[in-house]
C-alpha atoms as a PDB file:
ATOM      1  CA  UNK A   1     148.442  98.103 139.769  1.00  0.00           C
ATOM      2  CA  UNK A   2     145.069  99.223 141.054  1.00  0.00           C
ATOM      3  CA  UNK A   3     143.219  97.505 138.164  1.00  0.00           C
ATOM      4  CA  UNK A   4     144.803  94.212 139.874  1.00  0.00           C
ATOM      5  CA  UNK A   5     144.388  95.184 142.829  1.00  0.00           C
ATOM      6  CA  UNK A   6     140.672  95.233 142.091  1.00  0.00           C
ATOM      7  CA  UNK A   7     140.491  92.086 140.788  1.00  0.00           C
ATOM      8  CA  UNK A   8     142.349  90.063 143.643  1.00  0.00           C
ATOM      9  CA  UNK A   9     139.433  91.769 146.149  1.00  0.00           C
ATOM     10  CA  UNK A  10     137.093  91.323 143.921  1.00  0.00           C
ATOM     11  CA  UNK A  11     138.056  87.654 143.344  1.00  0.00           C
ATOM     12  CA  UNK A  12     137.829  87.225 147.175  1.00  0.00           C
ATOM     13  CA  UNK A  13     134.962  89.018 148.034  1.00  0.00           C
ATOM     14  CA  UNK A  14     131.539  88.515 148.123  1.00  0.00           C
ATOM     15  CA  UNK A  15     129.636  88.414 144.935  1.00  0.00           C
ATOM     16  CA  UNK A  16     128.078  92.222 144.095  1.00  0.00           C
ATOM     17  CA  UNK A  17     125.319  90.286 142.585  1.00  0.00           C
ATOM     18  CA  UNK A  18     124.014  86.749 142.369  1.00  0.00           C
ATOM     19  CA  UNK A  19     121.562  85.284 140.427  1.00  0.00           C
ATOM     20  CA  UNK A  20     119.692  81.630 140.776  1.00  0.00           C
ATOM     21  CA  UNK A  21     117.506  79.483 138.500  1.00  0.00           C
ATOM     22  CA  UNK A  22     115.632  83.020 137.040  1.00  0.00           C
ATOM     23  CA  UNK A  23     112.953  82.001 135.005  1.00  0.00           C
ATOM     24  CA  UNK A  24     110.422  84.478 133.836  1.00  0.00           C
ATOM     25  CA  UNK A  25     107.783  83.951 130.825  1.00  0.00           C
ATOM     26  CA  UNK A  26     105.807  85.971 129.030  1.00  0.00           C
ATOM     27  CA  UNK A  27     102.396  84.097 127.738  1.00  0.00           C
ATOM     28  CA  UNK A  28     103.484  80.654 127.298  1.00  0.00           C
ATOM     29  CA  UNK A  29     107.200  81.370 126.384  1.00  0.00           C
ATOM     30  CA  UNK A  30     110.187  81.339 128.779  1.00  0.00           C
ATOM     31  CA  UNK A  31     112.357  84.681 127.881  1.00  0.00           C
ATOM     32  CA  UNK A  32     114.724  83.601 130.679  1.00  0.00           C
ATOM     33  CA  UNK A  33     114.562  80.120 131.183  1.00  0.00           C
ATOM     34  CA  UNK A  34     116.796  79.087 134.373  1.00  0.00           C
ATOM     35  CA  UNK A  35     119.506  81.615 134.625  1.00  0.00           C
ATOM     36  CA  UNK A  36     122.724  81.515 136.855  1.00  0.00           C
ATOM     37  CA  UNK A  37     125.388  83.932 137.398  1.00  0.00           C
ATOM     38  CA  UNK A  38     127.430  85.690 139.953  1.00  0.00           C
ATOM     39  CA  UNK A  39     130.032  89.129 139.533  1.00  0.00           C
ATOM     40  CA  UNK A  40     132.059  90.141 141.840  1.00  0.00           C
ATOM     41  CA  UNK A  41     134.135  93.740 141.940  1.00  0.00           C
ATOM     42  CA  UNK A  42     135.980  95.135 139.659  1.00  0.00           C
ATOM     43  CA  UNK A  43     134.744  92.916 136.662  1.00  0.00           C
ATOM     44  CA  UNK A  44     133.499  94.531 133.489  1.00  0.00           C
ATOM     45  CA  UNK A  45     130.894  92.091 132.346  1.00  0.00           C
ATOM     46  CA  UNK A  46     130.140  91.801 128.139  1.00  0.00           C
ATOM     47  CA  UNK A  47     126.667  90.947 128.674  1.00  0.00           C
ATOM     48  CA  UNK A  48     125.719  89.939 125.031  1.00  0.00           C
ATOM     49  CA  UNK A  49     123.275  87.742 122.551  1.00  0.00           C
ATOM     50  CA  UNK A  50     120.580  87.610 119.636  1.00  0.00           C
ATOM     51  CA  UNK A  51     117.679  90.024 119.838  1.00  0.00           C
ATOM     52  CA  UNK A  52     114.979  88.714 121.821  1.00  0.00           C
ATOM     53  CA  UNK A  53     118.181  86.333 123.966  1.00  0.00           C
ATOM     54  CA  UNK A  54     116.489  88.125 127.272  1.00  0.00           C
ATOM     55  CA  UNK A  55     119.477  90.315 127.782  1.00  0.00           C
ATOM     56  CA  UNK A  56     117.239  93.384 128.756  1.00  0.00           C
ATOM     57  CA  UNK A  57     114.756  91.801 130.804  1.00  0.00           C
ATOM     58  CA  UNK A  58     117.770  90.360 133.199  1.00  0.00           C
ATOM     59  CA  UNK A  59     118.983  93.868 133.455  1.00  0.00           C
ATOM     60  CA  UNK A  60     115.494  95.441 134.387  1.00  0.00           C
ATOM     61  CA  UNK A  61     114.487  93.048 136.936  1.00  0.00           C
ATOM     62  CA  UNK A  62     118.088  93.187 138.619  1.00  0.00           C
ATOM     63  CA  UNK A  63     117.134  97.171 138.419  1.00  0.00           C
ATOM     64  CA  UNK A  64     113.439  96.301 139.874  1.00  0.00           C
ATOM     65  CA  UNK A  65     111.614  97.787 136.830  1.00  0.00           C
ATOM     66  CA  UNK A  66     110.165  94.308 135.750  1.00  0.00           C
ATOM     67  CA  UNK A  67     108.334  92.017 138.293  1.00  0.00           C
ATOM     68  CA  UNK A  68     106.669  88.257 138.161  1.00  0.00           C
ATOM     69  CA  UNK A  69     109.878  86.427 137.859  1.00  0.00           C
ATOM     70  CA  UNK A  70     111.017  83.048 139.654  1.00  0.00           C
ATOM     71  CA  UNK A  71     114.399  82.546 141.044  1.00  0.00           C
ATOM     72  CA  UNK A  72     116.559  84.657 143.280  1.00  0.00           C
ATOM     73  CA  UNK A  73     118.292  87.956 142.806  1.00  0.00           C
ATOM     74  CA  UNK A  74     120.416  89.197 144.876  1.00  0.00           C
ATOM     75  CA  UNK A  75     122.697  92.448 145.254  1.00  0.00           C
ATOM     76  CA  UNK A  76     125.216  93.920 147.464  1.00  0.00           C
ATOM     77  CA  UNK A  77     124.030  90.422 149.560  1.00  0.00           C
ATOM     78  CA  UNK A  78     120.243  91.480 149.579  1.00  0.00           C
ATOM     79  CA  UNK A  79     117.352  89.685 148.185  1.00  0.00           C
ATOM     80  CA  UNK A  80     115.708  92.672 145.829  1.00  0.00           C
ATOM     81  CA  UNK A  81     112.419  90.889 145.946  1.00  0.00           C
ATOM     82  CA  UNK A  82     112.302  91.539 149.925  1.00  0.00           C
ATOM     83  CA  UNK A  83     114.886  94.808 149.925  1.00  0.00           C
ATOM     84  CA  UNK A  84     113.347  98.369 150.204  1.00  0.00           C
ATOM     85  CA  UNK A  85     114.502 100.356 147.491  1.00  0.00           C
ATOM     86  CA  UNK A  86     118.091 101.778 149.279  1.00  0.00           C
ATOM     87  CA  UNK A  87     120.114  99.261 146.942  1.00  0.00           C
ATOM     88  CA  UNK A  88     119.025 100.578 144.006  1.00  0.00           C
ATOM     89  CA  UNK A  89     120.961 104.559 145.231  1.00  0.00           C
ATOM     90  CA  UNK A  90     124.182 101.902 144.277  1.00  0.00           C
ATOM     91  CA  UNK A  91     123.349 101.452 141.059  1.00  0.00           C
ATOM     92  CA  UNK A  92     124.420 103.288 137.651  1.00  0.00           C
ATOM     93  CA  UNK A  93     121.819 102.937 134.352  1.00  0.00           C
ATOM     94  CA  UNK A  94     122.326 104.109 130.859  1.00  0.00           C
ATOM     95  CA  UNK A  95     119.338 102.506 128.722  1.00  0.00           C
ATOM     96  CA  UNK A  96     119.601 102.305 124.831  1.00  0.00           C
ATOM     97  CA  UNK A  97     116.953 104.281 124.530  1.00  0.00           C
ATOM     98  CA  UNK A  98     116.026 106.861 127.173  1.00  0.00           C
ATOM     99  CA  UNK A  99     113.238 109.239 127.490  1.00  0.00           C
ATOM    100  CA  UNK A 100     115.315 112.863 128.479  1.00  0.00           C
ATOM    101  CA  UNK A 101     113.430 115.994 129.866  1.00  0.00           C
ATOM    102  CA  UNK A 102     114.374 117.985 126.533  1.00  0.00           C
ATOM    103  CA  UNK A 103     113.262 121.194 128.220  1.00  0.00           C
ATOM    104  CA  UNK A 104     115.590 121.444 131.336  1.00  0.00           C
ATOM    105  CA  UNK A 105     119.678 122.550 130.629  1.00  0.00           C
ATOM    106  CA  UNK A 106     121.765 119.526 131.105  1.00  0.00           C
ATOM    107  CA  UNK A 107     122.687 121.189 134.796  1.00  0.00           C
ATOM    108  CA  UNK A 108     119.222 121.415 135.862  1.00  0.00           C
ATOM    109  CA  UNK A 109     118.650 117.358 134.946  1.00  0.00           C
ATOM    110  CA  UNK A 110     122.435 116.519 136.285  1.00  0.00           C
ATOM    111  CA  UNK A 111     121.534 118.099 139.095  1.00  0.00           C
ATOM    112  CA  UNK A 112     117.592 116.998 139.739  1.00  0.00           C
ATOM    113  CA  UNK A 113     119.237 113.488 138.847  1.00  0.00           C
ATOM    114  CA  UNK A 114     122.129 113.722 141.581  1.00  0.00           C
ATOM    115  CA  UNK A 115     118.906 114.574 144.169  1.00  0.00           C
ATOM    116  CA  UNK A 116     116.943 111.696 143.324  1.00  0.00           C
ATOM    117  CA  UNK A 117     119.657 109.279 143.924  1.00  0.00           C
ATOM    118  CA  UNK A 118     120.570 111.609 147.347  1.00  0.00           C
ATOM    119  CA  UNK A 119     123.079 113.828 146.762  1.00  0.00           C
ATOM    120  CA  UNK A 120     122.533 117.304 148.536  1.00  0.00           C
ATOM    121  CA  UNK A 121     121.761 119.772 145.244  1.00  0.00           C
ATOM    122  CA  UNK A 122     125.296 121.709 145.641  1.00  0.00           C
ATOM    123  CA  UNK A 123     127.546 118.235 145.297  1.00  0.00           C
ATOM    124  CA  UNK A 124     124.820 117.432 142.536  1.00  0.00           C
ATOM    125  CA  UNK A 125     125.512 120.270 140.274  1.00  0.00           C
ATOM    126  CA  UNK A 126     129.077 120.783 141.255  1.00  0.00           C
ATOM    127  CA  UNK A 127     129.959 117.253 140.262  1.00  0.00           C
ATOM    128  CA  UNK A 128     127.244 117.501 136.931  1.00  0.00           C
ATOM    129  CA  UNK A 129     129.908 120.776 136.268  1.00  0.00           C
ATOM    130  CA  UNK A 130     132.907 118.476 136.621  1.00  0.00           C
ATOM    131  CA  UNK A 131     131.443 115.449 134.451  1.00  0.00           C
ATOM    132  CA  UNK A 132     130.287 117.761 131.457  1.00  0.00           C
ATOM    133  CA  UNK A 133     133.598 119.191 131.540  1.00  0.00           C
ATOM    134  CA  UNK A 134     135.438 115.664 131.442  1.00  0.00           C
ATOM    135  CA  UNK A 135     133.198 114.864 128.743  1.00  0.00           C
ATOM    136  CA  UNK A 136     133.804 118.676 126.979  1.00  0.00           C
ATOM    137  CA  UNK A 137     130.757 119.996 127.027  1.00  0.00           C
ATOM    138  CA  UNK A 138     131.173 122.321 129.850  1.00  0.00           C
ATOM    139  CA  UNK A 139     130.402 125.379 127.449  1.00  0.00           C
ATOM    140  CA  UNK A 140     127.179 123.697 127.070  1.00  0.00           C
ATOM    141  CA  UNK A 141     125.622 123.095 130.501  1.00  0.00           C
ATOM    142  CA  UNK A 142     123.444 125.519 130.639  1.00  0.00           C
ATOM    143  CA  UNK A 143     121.878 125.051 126.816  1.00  0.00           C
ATOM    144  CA  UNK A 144     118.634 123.168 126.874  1.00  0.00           C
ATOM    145  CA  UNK A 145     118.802 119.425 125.992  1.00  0.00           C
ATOM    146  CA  UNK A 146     116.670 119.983 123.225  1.00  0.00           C
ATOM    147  CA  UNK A 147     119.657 121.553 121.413  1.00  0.00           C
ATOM    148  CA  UNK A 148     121.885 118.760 121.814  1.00  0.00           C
ATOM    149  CA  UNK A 149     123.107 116.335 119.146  1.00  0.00           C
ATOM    150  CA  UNK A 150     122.727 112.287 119.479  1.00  0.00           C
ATOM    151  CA  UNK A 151     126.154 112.063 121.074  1.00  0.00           C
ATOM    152  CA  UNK A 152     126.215 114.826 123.435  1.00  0.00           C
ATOM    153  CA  UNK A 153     122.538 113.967 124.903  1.00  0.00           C
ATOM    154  CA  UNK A 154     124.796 110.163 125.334  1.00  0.00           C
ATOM    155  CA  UNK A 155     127.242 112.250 127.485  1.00  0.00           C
ATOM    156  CA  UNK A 156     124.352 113.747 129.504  1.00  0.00           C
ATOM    157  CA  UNK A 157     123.350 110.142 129.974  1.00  0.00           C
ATOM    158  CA  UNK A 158     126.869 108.663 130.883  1.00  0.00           C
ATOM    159  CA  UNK A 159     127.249 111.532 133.130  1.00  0.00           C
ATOM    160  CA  UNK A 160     123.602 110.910 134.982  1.00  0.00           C
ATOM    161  CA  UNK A 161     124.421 107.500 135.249  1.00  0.00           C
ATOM    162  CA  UNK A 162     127.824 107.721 136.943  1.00  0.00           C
ATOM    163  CA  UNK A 163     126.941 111.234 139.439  1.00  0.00           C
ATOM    164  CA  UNK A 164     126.333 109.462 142.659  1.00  0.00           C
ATOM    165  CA  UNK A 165     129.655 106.984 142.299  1.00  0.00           C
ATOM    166  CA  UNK A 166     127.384 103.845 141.825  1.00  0.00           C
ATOM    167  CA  UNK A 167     128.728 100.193 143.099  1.00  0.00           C
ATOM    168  CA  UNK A 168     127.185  98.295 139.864  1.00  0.00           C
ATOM    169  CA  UNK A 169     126.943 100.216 136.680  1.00  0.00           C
ATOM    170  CA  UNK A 170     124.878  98.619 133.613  1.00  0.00           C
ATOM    171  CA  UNK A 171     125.300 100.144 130.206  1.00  0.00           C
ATOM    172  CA  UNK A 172     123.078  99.341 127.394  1.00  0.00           C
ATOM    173  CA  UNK A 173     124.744 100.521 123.927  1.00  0.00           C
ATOM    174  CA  UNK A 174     126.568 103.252 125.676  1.00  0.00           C
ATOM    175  CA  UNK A 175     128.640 103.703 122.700  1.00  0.00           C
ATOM    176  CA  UNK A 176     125.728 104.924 120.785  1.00  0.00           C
ATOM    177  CA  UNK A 177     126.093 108.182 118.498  1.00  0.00           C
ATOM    178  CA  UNK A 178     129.846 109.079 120.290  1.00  0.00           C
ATOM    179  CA  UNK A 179     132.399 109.787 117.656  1.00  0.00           C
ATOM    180  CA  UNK A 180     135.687 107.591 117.603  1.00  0.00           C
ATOM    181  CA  UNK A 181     137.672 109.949 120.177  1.00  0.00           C
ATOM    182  CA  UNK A 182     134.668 109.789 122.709  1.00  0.00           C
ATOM    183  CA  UNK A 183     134.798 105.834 122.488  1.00  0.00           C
ATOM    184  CA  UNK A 184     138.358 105.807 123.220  1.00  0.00           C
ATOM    185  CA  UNK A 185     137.672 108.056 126.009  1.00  0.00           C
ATOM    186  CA  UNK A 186     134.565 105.723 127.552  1.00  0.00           C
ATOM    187  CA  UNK A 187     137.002 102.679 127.088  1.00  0.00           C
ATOM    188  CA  UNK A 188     139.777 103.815 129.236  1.00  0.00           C
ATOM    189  CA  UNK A 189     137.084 105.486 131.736  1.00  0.00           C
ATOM    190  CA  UNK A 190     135.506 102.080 131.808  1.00  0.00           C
ATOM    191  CA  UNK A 191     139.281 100.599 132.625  1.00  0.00           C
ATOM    192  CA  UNK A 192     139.450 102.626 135.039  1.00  0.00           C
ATOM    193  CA  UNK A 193     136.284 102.367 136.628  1.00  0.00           C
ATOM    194  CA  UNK A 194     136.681  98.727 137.012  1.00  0.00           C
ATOM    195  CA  UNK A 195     139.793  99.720 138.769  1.00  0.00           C
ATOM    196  CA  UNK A 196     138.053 101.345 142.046  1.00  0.00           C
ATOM    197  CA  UNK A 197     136.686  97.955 142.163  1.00  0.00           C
ATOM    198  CA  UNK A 198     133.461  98.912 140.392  1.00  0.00           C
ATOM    199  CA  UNK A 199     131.447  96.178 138.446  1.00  0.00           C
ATOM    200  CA  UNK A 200     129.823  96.944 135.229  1.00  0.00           C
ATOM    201  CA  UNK A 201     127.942  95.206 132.927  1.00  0.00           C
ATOM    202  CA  UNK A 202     128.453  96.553 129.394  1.00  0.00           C
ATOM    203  CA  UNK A 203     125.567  94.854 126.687  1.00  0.00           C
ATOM    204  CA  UNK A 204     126.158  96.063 123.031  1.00  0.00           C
ATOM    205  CA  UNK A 205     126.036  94.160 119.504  1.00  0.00           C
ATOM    206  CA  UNK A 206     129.420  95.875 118.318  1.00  0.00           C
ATOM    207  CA  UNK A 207     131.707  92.447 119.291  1.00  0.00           C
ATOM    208  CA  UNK A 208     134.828  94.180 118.687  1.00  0.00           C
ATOM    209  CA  UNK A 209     134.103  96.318 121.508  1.00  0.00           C
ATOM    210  CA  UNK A 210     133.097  93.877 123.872  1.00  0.00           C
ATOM    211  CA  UNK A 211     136.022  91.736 123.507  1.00  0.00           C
ATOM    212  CA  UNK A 212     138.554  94.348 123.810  1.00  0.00           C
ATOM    213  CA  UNK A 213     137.074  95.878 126.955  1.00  0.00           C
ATOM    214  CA  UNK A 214     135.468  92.943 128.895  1.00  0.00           C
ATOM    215  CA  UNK A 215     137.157  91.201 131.375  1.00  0.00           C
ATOM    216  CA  UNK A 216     135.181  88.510 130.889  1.00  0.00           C
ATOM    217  CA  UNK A 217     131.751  87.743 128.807  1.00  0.00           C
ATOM    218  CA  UNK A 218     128.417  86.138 129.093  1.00  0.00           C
ATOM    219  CA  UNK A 219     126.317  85.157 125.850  1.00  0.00           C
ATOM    220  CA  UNK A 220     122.740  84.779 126.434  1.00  0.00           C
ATOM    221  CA  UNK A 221     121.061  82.221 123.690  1.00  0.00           C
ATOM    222  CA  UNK A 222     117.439  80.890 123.985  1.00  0.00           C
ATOM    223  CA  UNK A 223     116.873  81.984 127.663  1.00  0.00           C
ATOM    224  CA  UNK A 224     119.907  80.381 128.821  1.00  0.00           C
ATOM    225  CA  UNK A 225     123.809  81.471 129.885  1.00  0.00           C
ATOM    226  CA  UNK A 226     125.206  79.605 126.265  1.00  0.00           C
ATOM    227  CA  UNK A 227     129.334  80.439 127.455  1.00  0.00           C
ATOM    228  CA  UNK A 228     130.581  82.595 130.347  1.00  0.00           C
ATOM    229  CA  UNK A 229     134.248  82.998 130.367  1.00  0.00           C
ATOM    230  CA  UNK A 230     136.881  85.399 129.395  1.00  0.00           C
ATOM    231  CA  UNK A 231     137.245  86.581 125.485  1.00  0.00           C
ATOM    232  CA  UNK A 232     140.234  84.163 125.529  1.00  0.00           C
ATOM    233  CA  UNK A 233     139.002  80.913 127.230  1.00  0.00           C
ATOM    234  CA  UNK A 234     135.778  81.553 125.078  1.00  0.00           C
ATOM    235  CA  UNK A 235     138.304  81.329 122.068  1.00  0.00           C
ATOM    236  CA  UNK A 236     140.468  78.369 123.340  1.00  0.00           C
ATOM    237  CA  UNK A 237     137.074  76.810 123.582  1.00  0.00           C
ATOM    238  CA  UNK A 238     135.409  77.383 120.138  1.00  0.00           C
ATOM    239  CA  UNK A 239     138.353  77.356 118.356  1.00  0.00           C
ATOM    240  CA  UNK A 240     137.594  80.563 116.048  1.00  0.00           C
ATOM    241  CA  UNK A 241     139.306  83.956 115.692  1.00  0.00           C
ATOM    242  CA  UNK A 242     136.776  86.466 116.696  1.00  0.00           C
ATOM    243  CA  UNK A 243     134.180  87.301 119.159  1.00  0.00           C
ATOM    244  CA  UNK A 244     131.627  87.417 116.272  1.00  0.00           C
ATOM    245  CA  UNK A 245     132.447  84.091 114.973  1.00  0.00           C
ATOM    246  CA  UNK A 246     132.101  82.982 118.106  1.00  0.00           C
ATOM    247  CA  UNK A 247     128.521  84.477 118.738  1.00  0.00           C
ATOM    248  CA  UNK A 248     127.228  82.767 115.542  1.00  0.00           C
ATOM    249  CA  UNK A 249     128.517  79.377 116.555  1.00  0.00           C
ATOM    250  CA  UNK A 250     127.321  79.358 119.766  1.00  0.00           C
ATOM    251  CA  UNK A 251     124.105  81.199 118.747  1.00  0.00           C
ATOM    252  CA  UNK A 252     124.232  78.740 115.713  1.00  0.00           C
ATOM    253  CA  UNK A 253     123.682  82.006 113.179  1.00  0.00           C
ATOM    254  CA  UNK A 254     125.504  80.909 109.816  1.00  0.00           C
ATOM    255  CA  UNK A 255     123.047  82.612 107.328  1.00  0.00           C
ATOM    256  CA  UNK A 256     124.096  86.736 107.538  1.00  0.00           C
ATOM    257  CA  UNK A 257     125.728  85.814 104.475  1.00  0.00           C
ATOM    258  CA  UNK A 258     122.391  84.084 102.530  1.00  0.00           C
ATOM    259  CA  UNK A 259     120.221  86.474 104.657  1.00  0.00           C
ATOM    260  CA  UNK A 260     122.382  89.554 102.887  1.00  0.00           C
ATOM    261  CA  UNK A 261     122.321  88.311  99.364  1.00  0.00           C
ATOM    262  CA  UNK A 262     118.586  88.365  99.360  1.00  0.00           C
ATOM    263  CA  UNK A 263     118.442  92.044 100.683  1.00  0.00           C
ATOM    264  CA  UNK A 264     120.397  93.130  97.908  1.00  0.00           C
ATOM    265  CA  UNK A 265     118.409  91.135  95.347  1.00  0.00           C
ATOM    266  CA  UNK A 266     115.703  92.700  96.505  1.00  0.00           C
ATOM    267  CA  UNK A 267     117.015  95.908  96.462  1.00  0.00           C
ATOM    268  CA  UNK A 268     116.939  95.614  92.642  1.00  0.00           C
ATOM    269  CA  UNK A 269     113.999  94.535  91.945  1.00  0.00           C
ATOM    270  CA  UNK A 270     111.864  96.853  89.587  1.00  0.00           C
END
């Protein structure tokens, strides 16, 4: 009930973020060549496409890491290009690849994290005690980051990203290096996440997770928004089985098979 109840308010409110005609170019070729889109609350947003499909450069300028675009951005109803930088304390990050201070425990960057974003340092590391517990890992606060395997330093991440109770929440690979329990777990957390009316763009090139946890995807191709829709009008529209299918017909990828019989010939060469 309070997953629908997010999505009626989010259906009638205003959008969390808007975007219009945003071009930007690097040397003489367009990596985002007129892009529009809107998300409201309470939407968990499969932000996919090929390599290179300008997937991460959307998500840093909407963060205000990348600059020299054309267009508009706007979140929580602000223009970013002429907002201070309060709007970004509303927003959750996990990269796919993230520099980590190795040397500090996972409480001391929790907590340093929590005070960037504002949080007074007790409700930093009292929360960063309740989050590494959630994620089992509470006997391990207090080891040094450096100690940590891929898929608890992913924790520390998920956990850093979600401390302050952002509005928008953008995951890149978030999935990465978690065993098959932990997914589960991050699947139902996003569920309910989009529940409290959060929005959350989730970008990863495992399709099977995308389509069973979006409420609706968009598939970047060549700069451009190439289908926008939910996993089943995308389906009803191309006609095919899968998400993957789908993202080499509209991508118009039909040679992994070709492409993979020349590896392995290759591979046998002497």
């Amino acid at each position: 009930m309070e997953h629908e109840q997010a999505r009626e308010i989010g259906a009638a409110s205003e959008p969390v973020l808007s975007i219009r005609d945003l071009r930007m170019k690097y040397g003489d070729r367009y990596v985002l060549n007129g892009i529009d889109l809107e998300a409201r609350q309470g939407q968990v947003i499969g932000y996919i496409g090929p390599n290179g499909a300008g997937k991460s450069t959307t998500i840093k300028i909407m963060l205000g890491l990348v600059q020299g675009y054309t267009g508009e951005v706007r979140l929580f109803g602000q223009n970013i290009a002429e907002a201070g930088p309060d709007y970004k304390r509303r927003i959750g990050y996990v990269p796919e690849t993230a520099e980590m201070y190795d040397n500090l425990t996972a409480r001391e960057y929790l907590t340093f994290t929590g005070e960037l974003y504002g949080l007074a340092p007790d409700l930093a590391e009292w929360k960063a005690g309740l989050l590494m517990k959630g994620f089992e890992l509470g006997h391990a606060i207090d080891s040094r980051i450096a100690s940590y395997s891929k898929g608890m330093k992913q924790k520390v991440l998920l956990s850093s990203c979600l401390l302050h109770d952002p509005d928008l929440i953008f995951l890149d690979e978030p999935l990465s290096g978690l065993d098959a329990n932990s997914v589960m777990v991050i699947k139902e957390l996003l569920d309910l996440l989009a529940g409290q009316g959060k929005t959350i763009f989730y970008s990863s090139h495992i399709m099977d997770v995308v389509e069973k946890i979006s409420s609706r995807i968009v598939l970047l191709s060549g700069g451009r928004v190439a289908a926008d829709g939910s996993f089943e009008e995308l389906r009803a529209r191309g006609g095919e089985k899968s998400l993957e299918e789908l993202f080499n017909q509209l991508t118009d990828f039909h040679e992994h098979r070709q492409i993979a019989e020349r590896l392995a010939a290759a591979v046998k060469e002497r």
